[in-house]
N, C-alpha and C. Protein backbone atom coordinates (compact mmCIF):
# COMPACT_ATOMS: atom_id res chain seq x y z
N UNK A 1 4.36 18.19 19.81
CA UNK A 1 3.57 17.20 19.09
C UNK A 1 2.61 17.91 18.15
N UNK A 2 2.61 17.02 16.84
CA UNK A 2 1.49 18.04 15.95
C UNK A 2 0.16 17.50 16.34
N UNK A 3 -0.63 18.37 15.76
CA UNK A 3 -2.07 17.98 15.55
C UNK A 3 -2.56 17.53 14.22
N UNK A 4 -3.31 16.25 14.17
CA UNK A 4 -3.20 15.69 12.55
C UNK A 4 -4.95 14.76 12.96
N UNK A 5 -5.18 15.78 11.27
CA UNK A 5 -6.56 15.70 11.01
C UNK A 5 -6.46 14.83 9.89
N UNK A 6 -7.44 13.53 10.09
CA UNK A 6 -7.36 12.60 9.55
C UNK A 6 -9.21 12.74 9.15
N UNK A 7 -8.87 12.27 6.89
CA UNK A 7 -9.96 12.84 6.17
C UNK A 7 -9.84 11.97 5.28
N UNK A 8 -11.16 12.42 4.45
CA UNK A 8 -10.86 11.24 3.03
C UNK A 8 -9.82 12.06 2.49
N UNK A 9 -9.15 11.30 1.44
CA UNK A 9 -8.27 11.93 0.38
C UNK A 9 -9.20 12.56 -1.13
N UNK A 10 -8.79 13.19 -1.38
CA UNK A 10 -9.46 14.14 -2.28
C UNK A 10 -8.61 14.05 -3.57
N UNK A 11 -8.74 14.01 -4.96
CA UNK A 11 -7.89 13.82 -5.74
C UNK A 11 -6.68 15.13 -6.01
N UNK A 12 -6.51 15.92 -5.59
CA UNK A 12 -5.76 17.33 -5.21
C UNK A 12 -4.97 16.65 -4.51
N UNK A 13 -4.74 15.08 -3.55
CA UNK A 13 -3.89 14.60 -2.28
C UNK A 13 -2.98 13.59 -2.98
N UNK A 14 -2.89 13.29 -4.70
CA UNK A 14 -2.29 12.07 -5.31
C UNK A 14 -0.59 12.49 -4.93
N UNK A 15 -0.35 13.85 -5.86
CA UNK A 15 0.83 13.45 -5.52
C UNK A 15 1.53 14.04 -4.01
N UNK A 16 1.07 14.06 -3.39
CA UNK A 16 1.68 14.52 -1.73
C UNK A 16 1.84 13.00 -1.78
N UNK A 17 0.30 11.59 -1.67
CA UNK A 17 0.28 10.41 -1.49
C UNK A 17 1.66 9.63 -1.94
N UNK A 18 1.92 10.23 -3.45
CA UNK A 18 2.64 9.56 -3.84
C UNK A 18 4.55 10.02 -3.39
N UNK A 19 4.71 11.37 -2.53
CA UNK A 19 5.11 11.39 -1.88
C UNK A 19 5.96 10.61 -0.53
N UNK A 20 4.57 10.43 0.22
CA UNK A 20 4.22 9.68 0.66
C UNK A 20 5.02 7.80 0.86
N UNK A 21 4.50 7.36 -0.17
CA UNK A 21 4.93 5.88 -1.02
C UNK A 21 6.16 6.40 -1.12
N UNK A 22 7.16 7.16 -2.18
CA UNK A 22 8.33 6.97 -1.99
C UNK A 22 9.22 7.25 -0.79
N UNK A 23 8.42 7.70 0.00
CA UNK A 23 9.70 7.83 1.43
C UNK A 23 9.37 7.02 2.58
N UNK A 24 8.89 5.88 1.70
CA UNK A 24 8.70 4.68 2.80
C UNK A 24 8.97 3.56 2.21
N UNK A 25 9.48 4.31 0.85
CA UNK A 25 9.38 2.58 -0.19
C UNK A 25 10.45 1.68 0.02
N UNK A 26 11.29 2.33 1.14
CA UNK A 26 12.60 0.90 1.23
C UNK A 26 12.01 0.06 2.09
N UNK A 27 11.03 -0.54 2.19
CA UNK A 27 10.75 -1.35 3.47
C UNK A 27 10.05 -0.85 4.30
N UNK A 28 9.47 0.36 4.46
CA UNK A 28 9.02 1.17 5.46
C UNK A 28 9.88 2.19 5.68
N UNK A 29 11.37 1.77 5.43
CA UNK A 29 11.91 3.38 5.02
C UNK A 29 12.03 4.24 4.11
N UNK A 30 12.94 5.47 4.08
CA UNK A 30 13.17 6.30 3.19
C UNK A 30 13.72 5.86 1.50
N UNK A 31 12.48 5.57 1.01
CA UNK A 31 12.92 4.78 -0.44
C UNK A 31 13.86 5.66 -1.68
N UNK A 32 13.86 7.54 -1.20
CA UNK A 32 13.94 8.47 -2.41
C UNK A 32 15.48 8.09 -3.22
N UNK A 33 16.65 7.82 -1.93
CA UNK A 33 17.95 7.94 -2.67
C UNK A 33 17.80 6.69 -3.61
N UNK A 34 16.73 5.49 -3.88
CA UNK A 34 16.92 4.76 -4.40
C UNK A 34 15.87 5.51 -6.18
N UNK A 35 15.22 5.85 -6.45
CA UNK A 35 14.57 5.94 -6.98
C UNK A 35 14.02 7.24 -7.73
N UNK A 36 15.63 7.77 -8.20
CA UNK A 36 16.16 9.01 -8.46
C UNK A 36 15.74 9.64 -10.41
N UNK A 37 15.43 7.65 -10.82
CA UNK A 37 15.37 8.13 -12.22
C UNK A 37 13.67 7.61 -12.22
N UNK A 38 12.98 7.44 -11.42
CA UNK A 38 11.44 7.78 -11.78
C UNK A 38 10.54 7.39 -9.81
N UNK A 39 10.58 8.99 -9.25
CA UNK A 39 10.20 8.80 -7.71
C UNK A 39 8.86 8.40 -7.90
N UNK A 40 8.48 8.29 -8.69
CA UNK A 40 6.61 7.61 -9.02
C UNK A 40 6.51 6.24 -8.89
N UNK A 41 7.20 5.58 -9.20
CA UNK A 41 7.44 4.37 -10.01
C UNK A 41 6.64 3.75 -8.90
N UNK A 42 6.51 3.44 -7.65
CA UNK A 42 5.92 2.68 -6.72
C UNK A 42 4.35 3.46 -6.26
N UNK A 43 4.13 4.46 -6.54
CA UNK A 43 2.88 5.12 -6.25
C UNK A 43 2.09 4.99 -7.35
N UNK A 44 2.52 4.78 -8.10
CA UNK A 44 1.50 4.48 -9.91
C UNK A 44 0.38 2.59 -9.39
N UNK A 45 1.45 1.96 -8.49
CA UNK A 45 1.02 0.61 -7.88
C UNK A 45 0.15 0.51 -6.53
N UNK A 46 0.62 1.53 -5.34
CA UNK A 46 0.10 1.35 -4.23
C UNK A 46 -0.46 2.46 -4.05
N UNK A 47 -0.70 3.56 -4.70
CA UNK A 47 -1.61 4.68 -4.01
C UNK A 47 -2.55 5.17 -5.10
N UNK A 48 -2.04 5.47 -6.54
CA UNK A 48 -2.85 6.10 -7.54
C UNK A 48 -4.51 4.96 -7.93
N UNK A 49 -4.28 4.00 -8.23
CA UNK A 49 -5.12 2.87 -8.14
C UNK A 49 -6.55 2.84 -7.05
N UNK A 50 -5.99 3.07 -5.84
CA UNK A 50 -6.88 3.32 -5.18
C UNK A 50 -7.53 4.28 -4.85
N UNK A 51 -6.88 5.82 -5.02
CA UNK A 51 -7.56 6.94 -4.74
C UNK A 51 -8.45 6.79 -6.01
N UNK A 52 -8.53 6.39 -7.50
CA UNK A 52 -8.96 6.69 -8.68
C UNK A 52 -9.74 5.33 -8.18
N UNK A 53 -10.58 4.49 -7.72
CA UNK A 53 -11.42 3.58 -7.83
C UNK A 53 -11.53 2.98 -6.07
N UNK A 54 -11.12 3.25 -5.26
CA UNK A 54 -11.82 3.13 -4.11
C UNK A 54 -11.92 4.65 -3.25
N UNK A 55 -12.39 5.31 -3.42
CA UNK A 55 -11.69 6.95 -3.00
C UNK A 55 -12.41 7.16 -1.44
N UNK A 56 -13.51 6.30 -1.43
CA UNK A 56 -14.42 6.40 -0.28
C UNK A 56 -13.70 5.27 1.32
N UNK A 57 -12.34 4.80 0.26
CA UNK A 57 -11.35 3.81 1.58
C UNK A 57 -10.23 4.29 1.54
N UNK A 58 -10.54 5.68 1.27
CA UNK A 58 -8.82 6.45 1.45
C UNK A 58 -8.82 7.41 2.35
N UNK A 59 -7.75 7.40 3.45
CA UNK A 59 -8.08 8.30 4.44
C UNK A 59 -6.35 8.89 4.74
N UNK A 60 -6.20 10.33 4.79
CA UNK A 60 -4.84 10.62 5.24
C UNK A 60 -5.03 11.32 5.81
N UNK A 61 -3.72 11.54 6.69
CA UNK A 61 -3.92 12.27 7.51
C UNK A 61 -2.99 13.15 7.55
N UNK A 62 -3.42 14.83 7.64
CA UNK A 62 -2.56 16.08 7.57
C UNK A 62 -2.45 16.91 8.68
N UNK A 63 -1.19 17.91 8.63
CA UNK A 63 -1.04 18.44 9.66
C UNK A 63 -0.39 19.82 9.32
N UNK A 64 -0.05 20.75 10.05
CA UNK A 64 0.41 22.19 9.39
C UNK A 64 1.55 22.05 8.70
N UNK A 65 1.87 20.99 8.19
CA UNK A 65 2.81 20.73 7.18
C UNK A 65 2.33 20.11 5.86
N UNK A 66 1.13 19.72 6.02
CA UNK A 66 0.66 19.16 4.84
C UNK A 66 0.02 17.47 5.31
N UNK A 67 0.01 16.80 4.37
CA UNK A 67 -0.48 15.20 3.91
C UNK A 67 0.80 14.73 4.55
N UNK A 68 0.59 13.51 5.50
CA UNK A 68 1.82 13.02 5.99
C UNK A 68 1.59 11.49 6.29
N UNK A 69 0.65 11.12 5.23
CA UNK A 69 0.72 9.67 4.98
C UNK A 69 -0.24 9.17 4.48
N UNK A 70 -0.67 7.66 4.83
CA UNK A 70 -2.29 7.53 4.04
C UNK A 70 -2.23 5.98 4.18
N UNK A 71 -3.93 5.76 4.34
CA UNK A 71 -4.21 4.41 4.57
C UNK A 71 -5.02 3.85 3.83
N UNK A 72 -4.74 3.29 2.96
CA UNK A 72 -5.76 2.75 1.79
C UNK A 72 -6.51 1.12 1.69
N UNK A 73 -7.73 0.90 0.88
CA UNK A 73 -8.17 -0.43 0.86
C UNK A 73 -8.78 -0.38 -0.25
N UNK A 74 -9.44 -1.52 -0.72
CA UNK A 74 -10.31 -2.25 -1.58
C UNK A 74 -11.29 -3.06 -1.05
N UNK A 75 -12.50 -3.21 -1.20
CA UNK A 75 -13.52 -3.87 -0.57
C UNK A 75 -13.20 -5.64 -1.34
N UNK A 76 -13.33 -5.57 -2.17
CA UNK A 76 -12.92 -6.78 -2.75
C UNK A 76 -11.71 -6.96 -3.84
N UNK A 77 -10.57 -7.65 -3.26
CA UNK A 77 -9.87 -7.58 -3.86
C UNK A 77 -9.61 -8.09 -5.32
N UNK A 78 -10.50 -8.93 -5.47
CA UNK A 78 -10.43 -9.86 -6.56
C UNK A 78 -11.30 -8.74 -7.90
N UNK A 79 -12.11 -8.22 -7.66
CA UNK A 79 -12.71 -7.06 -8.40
C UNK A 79 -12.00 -6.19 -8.74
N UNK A 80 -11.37 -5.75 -7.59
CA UNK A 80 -10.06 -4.42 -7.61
C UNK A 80 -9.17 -4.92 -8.22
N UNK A 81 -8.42 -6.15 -8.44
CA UNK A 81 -7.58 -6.21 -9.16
C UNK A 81 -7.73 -6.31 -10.70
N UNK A 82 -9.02 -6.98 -10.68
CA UNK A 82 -9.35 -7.08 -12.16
C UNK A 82 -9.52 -6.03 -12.73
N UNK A 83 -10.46 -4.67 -12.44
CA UNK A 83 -10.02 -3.43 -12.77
C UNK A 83 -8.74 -2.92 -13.00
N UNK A 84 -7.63 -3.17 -11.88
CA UNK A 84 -7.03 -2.69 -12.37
C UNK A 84 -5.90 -2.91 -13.67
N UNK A 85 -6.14 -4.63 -13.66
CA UNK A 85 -5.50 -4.77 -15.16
C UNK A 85 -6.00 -4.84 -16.26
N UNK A 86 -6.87 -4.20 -16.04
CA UNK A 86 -8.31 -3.83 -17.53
C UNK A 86 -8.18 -2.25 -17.79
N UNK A 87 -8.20 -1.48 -16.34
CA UNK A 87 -8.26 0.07 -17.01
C UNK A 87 -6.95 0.77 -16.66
N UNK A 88 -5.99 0.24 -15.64
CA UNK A 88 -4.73 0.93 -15.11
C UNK A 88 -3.72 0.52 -15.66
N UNK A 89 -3.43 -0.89 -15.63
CA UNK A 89 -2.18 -1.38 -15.53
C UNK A 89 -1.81 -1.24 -17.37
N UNK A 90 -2.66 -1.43 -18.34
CA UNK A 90 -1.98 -1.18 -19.89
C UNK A 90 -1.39 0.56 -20.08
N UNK A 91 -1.82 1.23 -19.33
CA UNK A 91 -1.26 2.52 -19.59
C UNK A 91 0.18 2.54 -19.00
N UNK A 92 0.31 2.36 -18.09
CA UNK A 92 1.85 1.96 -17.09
C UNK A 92 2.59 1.09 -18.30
N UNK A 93 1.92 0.14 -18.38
CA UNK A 93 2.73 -1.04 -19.23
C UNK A 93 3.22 -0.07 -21.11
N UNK A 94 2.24 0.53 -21.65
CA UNK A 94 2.67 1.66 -22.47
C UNK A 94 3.88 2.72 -22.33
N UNK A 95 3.72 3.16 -21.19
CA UNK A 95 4.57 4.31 -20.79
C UNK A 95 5.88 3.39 -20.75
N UNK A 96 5.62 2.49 -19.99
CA UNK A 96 7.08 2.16 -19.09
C UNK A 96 7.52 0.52 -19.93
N UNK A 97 8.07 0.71 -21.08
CA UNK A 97 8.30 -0.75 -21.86
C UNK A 97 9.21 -1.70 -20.77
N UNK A 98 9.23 -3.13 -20.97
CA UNK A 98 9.61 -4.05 -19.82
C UNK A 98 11.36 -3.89 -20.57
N UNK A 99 12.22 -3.48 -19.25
CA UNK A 99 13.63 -3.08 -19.12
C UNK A 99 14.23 -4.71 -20.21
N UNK A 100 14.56 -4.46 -21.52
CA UNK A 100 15.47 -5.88 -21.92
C UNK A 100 17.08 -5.72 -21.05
N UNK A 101 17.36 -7.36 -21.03
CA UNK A 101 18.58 -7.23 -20.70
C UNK A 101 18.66 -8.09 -19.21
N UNK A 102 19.90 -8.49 -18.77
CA UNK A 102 19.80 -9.06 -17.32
C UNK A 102 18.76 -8.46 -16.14
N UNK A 103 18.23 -8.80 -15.45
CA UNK A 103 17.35 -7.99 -14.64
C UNK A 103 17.93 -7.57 -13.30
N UNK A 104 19.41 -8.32 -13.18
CA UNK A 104 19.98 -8.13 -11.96
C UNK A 104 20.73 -6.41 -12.24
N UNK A 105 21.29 -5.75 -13.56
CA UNK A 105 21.61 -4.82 -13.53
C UNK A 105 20.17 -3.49 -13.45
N UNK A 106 19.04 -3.57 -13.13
CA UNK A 106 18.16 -2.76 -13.30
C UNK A 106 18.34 -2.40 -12.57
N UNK A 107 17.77 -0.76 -12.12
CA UNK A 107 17.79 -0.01 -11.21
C UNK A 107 16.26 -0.36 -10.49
N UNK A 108 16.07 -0.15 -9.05
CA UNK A 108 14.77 -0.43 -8.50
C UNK A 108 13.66 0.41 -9.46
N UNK A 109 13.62 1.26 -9.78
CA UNK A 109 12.73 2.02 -10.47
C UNK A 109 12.19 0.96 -11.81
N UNK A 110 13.44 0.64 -12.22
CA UNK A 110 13.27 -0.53 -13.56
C UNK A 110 12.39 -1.78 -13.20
N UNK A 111 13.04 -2.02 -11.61
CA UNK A 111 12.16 -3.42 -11.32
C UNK A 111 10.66 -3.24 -11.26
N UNK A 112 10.76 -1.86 -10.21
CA UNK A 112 8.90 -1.66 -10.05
C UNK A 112 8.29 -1.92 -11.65
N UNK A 113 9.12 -1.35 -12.75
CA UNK A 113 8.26 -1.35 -14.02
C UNK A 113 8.18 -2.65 -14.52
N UNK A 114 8.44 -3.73 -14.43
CA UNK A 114 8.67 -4.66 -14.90
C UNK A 114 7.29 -5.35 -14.00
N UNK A 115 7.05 -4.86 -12.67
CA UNK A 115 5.84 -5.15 -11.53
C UNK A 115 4.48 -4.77 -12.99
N UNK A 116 4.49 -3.77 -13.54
CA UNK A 116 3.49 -3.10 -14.06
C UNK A 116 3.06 -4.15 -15.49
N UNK A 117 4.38 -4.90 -16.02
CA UNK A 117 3.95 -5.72 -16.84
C UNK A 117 3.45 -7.26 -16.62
N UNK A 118 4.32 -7.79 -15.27
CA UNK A 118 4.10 -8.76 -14.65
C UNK A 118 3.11 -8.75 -13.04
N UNK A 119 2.23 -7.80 -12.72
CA UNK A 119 1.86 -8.03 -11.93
C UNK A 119 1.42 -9.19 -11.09
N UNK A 120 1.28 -9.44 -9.02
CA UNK A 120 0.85 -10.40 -8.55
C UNK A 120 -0.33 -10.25 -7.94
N UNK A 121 -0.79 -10.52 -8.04
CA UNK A 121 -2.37 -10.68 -7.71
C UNK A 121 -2.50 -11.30 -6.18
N UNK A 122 -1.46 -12.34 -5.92
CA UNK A 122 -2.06 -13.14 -4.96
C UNK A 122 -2.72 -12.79 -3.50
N UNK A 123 -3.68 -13.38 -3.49
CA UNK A 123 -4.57 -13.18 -1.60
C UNK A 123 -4.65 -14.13 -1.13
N UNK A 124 -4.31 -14.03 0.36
CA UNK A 124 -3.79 -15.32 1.05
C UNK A 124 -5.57 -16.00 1.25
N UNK A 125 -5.54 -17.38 1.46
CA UNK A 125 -6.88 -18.09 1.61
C UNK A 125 -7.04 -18.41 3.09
N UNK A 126 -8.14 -18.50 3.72
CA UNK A 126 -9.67 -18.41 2.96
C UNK A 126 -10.10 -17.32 2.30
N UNK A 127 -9.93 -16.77 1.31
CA UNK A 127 -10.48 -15.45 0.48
C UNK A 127 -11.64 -15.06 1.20
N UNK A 128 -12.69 -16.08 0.98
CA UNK A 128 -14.12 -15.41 2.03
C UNK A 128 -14.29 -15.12 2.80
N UNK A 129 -13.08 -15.40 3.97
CA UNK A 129 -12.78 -14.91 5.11
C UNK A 129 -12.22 -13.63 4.91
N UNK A 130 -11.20 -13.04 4.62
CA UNK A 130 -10.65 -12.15 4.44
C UNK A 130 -10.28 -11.27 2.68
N UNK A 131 -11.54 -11.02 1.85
CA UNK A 131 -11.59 -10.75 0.81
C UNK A 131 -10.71 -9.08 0.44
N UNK A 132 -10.83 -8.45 1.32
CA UNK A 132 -10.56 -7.25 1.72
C UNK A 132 -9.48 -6.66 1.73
N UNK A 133 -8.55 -5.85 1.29
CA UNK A 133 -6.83 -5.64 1.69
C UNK A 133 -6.51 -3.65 1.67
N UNK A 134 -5.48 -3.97 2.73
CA UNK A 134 -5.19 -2.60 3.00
C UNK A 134 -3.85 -2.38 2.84
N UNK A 135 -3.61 -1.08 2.93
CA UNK A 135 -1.82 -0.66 3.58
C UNK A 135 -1.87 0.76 3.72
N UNK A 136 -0.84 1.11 4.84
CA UNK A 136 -0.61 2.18 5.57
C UNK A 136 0.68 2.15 5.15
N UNK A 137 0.83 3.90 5.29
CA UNK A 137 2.19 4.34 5.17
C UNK A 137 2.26 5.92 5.94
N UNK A 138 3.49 6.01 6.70
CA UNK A 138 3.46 7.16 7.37
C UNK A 138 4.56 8.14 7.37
N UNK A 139 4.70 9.45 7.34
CA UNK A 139 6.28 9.75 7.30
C UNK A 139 6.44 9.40 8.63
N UNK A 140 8.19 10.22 8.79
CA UNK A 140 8.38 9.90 10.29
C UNK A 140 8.02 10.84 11.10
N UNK A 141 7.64 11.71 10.91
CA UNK A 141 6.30 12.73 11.53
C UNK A 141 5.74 12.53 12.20
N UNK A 142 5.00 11.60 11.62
CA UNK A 142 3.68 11.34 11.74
C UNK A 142 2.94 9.83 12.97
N UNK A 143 3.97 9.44 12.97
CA UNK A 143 4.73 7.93 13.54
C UNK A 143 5.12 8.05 14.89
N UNK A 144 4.41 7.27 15.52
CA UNK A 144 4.74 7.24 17.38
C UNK A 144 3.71 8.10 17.80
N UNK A 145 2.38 8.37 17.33
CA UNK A 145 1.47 9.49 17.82
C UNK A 145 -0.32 9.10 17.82
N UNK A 146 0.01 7.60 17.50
CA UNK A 146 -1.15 7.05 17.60
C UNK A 146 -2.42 7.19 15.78
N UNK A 147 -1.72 7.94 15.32
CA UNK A 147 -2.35 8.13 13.81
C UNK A 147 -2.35 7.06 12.92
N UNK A 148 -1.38 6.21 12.88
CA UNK A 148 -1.58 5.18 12.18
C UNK A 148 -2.74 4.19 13.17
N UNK A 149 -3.01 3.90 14.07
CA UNK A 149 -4.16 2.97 14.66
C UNK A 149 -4.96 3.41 14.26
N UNK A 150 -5.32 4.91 14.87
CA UNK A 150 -7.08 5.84 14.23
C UNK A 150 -6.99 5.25 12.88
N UNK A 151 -6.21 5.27 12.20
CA UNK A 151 -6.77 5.36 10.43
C UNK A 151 -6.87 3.41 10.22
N UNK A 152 -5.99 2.38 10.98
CA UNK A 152 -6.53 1.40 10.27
C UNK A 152 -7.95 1.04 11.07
N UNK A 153 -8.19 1.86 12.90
CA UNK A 153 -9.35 1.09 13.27
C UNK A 153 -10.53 2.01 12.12
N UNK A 154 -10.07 2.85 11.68
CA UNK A 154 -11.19 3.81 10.81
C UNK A 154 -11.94 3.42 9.70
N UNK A 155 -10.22 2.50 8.66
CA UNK A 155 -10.97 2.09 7.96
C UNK A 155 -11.04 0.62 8.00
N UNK A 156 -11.11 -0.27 8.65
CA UNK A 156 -11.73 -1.22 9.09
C UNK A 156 -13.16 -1.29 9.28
N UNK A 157 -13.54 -0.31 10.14
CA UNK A 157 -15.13 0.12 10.42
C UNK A 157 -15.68 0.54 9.01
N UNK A 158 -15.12 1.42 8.11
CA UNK A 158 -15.68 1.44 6.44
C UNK A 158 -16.03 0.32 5.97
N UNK A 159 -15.13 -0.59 5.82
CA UNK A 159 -14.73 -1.70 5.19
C UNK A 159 -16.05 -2.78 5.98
N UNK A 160 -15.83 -3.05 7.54
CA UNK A 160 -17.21 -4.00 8.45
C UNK A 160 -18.32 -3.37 7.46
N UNK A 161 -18.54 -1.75 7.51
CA UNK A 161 -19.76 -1.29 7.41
C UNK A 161 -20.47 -1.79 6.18
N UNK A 162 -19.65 -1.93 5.24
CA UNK A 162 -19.74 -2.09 3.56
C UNK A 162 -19.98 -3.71 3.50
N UNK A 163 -19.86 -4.40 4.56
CA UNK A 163 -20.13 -5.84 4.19
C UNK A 163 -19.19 -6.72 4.51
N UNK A 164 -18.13 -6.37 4.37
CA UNK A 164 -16.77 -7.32 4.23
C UNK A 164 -16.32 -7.89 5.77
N UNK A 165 -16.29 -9.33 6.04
CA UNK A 165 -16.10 -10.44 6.71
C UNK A 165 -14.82 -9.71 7.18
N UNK A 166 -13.57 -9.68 6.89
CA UNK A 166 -11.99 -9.50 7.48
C UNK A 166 -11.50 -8.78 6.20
N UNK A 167 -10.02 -8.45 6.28
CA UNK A 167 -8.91 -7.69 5.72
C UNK A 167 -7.86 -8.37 5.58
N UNK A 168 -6.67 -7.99 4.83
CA UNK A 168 -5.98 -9.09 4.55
C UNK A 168 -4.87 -7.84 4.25
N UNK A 169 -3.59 -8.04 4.45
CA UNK A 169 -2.83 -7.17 3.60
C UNK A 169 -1.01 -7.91 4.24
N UNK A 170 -0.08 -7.18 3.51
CA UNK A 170 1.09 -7.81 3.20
C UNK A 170 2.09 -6.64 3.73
N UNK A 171 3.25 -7.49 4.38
CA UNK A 171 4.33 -6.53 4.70
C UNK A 171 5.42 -7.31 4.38
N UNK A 172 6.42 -6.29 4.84
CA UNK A 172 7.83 -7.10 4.00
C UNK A 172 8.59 -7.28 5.41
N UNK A 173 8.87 -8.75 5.28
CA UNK A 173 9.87 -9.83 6.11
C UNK A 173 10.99 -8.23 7.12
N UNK A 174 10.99 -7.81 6.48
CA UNK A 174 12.52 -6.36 6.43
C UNK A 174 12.30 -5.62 7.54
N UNK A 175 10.71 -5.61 7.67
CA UNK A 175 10.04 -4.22 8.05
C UNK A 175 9.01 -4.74 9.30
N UNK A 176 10.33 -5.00 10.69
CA UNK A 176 10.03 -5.38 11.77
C UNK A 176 8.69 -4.52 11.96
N UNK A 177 9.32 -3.16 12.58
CA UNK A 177 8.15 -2.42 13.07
C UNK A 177 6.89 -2.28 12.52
N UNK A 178 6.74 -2.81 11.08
CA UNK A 178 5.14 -2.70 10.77
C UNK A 178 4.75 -4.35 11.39
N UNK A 179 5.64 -4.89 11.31
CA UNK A 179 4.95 -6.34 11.63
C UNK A 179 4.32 -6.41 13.51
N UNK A 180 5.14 -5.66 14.12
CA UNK A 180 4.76 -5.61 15.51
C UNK A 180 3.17 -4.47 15.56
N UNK A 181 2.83 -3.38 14.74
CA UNK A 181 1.85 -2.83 14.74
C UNK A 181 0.57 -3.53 14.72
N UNK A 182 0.88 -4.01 13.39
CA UNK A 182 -0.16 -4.97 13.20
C UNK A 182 -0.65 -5.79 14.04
N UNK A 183 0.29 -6.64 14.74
CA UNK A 183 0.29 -8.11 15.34
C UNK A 183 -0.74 -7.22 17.03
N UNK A 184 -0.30 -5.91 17.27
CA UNK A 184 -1.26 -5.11 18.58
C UNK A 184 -2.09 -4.74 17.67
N UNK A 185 -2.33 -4.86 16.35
CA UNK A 185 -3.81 -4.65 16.20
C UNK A 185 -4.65 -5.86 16.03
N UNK A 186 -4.43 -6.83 16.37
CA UNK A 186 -4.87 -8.04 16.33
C UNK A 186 -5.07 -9.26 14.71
N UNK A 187 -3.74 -8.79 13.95
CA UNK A 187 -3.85 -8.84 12.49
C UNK A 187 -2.65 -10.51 12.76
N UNK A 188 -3.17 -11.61 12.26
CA UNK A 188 -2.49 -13.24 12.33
C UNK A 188 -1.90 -13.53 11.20
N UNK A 189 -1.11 -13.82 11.14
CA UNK A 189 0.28 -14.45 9.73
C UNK A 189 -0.99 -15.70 9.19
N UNK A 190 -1.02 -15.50 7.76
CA UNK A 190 -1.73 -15.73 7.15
C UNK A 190 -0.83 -16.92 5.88
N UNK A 191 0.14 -16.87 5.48
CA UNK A 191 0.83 -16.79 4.42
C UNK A 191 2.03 -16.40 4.49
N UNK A 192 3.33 -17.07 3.90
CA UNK A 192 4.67 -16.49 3.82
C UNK A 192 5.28 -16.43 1.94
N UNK A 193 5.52 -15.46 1.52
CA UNK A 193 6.03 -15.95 0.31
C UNK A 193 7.50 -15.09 0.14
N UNK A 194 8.00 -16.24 -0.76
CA UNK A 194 9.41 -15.54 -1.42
C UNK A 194 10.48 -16.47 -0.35
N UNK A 195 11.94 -15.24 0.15
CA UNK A 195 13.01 -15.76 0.57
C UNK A 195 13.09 -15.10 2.54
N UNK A 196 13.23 -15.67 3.30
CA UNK A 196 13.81 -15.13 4.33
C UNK A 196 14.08 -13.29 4.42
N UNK A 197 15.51 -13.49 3.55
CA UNK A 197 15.82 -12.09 3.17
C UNK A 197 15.24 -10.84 2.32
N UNK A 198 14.13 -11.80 1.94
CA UNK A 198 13.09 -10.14 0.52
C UNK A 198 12.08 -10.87 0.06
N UNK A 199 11.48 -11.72 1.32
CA UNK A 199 9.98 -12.16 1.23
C UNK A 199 8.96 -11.03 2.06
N UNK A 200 7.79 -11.67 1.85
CA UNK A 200 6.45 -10.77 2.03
C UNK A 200 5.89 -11.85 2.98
N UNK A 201 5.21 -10.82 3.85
CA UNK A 201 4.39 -11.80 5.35
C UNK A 201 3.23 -11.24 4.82
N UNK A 202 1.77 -12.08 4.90
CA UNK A 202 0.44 -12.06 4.62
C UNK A 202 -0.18 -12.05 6.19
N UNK A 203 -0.85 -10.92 6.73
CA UNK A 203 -1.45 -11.22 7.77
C UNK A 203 -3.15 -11.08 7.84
N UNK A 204 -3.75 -11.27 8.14
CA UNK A 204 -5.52 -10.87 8.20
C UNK A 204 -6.15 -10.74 9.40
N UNK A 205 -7.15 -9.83 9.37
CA UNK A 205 -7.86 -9.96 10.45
C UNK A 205 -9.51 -10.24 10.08
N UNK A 206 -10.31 -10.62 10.78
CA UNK A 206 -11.76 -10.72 10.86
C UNK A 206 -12.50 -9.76 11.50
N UNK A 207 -13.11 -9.34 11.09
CA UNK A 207 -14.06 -8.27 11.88
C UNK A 207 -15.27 -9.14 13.02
């Protein structure tokens, strides 16, 4: 079993993070064989954003192999998002023009970019209840060793400390085992959106 020291992230930790994001991006699994013509494409959305404007709710955790995952938040989401389609999201949307053409032939990499021009904003309600949102990601390392709990009871306690009522964050319908984590960390289905087969579950908790 390793030993894994769990810290803030430091901006020197983006791309291990973004690492990270692609080998979990299928659902919680290994996303890389999909995402061969740009392995960024999903870390530009769920990890770069937050180390560059919440850096004090980023916590990963490393081990004699390096950065082997990471647990991120926003104190208010509705702020955080507005930032980010004011100072983040037009540079993405520059770089990465929206794919013309059927959208069913895009490659996943194409779809994430098309995320960067059309972003979703949505947070499940009561907002004032749960203004707050997180997500964890772990290799398989790192997983079955109790590191993912330390880091969300960790930053939960950031997040209580700073003011914020509850947390709120989203998993995918696909991705049994994050939904059972959560549900022992005391986190309640909040919201369902999309299809059965490649919808998103909204869960929250209250502090």
């Amino acid at each position: 079993m390793s030993n894994f020291a769990i810290r803030l992230a430091q901006p020197g930790d983006q791309a291990a993070a973004y690492y990270v994001c692609l080998k979990t991006g299928d659902h919680g699994r290994d996303g890389e064989p999909f995402y061969h013509d740009d392995p960024d494409a999903l870390g530009r959305i769920f990890v770069g954003p937050y180390l560059a404007y919440e850096p004090e709710l980023c916590l990963v955790p490393e081990d004699d192999q390096g950065v082997c995952g990471y647990a991120l938040a926003a104190l208010d989401s509705r702020k955080f998002y507005a930032r980010y389609d004011q100072d983040w999201r037009p540079r993405l949307c520059e770089q990465f023009p929206l794919q013309p053409g059927d959208s069913a032939t895009w490659t996943r990499a194409q779809a994430v970019h098309s995320c960067y021009h059309q972003p979703d904003y949505f947070c499940p309600e009561p907002y004032e209840a749960y203004p707050s949102h997180m997500h964890i990601d772990l290799l398989e390392r790192a997983r079955g060793q109790g590191v993912g709990r330390q880091m969300m009871e960790q930053l939960m306690d950031r997040l209580h400390q700073r003011g914020s009522p509850g947390v709120h964050l989203c998993v995918s319908v696909l991705n049994t085992p994050a939904l059972g984590f959560y549900e022992r960390l005391g986190f309640k289905e909040l919201a369902r959106r999309g299809t059965a087969t490649g919808g998103n579950i909204y869960l929250g908790k209250t502090f």
